[in-house]
Protein backbone atom coordinates (compact mmCIF):
# COMPACT_ATOMS: atom_id res chain seq x y z
CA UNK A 1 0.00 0.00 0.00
CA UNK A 2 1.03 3.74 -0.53
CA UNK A 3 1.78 5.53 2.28
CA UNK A 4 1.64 9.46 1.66
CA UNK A 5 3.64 11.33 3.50
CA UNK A 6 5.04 15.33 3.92
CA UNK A 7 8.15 16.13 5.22
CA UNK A 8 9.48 13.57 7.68
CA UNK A 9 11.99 13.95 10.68
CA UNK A 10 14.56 11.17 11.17
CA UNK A 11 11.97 8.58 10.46
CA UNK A 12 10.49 9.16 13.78
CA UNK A 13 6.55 8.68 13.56
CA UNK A 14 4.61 9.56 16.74
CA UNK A 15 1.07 7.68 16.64
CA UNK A 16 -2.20 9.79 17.27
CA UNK A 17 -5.93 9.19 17.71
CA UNK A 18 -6.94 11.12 14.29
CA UNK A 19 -8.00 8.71 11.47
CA UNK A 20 -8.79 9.91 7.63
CA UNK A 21 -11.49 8.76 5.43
CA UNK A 22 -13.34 8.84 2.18
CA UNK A 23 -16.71 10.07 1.98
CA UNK A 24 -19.05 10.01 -1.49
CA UNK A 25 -16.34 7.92 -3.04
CA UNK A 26 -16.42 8.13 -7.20
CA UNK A 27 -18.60 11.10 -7.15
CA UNK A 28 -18.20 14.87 -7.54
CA UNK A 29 -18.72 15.41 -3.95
CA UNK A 30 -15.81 12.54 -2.62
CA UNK A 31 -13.79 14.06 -0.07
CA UNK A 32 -11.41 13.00 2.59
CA UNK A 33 -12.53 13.10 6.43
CA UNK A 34 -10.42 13.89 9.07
CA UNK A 35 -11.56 12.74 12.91
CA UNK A 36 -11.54 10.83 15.79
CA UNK A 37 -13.27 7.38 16.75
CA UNK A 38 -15.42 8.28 19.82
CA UNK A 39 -16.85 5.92 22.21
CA UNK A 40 -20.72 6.32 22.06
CA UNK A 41 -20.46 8.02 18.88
CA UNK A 42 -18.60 6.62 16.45
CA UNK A 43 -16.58 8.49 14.00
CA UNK A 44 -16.21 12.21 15.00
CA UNK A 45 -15.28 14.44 11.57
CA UNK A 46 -13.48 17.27 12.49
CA UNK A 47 -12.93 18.72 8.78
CA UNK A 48 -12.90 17.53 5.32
CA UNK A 49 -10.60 17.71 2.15
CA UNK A 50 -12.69 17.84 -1.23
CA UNK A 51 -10.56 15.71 -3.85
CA UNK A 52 -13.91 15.40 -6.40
CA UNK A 53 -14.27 12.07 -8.40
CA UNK A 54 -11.63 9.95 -5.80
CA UNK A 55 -12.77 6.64 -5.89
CA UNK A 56 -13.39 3.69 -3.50
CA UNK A 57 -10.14 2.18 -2.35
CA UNK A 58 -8.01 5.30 -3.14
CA UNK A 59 -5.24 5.76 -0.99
CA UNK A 60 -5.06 9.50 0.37
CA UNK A 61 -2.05 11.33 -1.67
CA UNK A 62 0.05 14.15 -0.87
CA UNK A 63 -2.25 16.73 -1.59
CA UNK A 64 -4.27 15.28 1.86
CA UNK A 65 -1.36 14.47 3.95
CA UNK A 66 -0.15 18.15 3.50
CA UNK A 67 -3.85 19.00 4.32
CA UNK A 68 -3.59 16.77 7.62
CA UNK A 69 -0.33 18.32 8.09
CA UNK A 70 -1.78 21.78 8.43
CA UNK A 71 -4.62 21.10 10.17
CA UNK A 72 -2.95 19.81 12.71
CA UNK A 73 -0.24 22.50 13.01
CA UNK A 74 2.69 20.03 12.27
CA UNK A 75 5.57 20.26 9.63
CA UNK A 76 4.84 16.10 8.09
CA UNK A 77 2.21 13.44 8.95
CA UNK A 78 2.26 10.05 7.83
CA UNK A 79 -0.85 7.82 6.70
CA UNK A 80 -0.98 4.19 7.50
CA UNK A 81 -3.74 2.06 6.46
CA UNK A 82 -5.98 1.24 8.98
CA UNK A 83 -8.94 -0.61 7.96
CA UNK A 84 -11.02 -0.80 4.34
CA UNK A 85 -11.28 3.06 3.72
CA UNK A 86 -9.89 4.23 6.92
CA UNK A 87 -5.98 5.33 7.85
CA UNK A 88 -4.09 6.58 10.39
CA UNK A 89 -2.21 9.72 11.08
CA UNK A 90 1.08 9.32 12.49
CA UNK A 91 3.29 12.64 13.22
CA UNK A 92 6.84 12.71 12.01
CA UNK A 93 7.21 16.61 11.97
């Protein structure tokens, strides 16, 4: 699998709660999700990415790892596959 990745530090990758996923997959609205898993809730978005016509089983690219990156205030994120449609962020800047 693709991992996409900014700007890394030494190769160091500190794990995190935050997960990204693909909403309205294949269709002009698709975007990427970023959140949390909450207990009692579920998934918790806390902003989205629009990347119109990505398509079920697309890996995030760089274009929404520097988004993750930014949101987050941090100079390089890394995104790990975490399930069918879901990854994890992992900070390495």
């Amino acid at each position: 699998m693709m991992t996409p990745q900014t700007h890394t530090d030494a190769g160091t990758v500190e794990p995190t709660a935050w997960l990204v996923e693909l909403t309205e997959a294949g269709t002009a609205a698709a975007r990427w999700v970023l959140g949390t898993e909450e207990p009692g809730i579920g998934f918790y978005a806390e902003d989205g990415f629009a990347q119109p016509g990505a398509v079920a089983g697309a890996a995030p690219d760089e274009d929404v790892a520097d988004w993750v990156a930014e949101y987050l205030g941090v100079t390089g994120v890394e995104l790990t596959e975490a399930g069918e449609g879901r990854w994890s962020v992992g900070i390495t800047g």
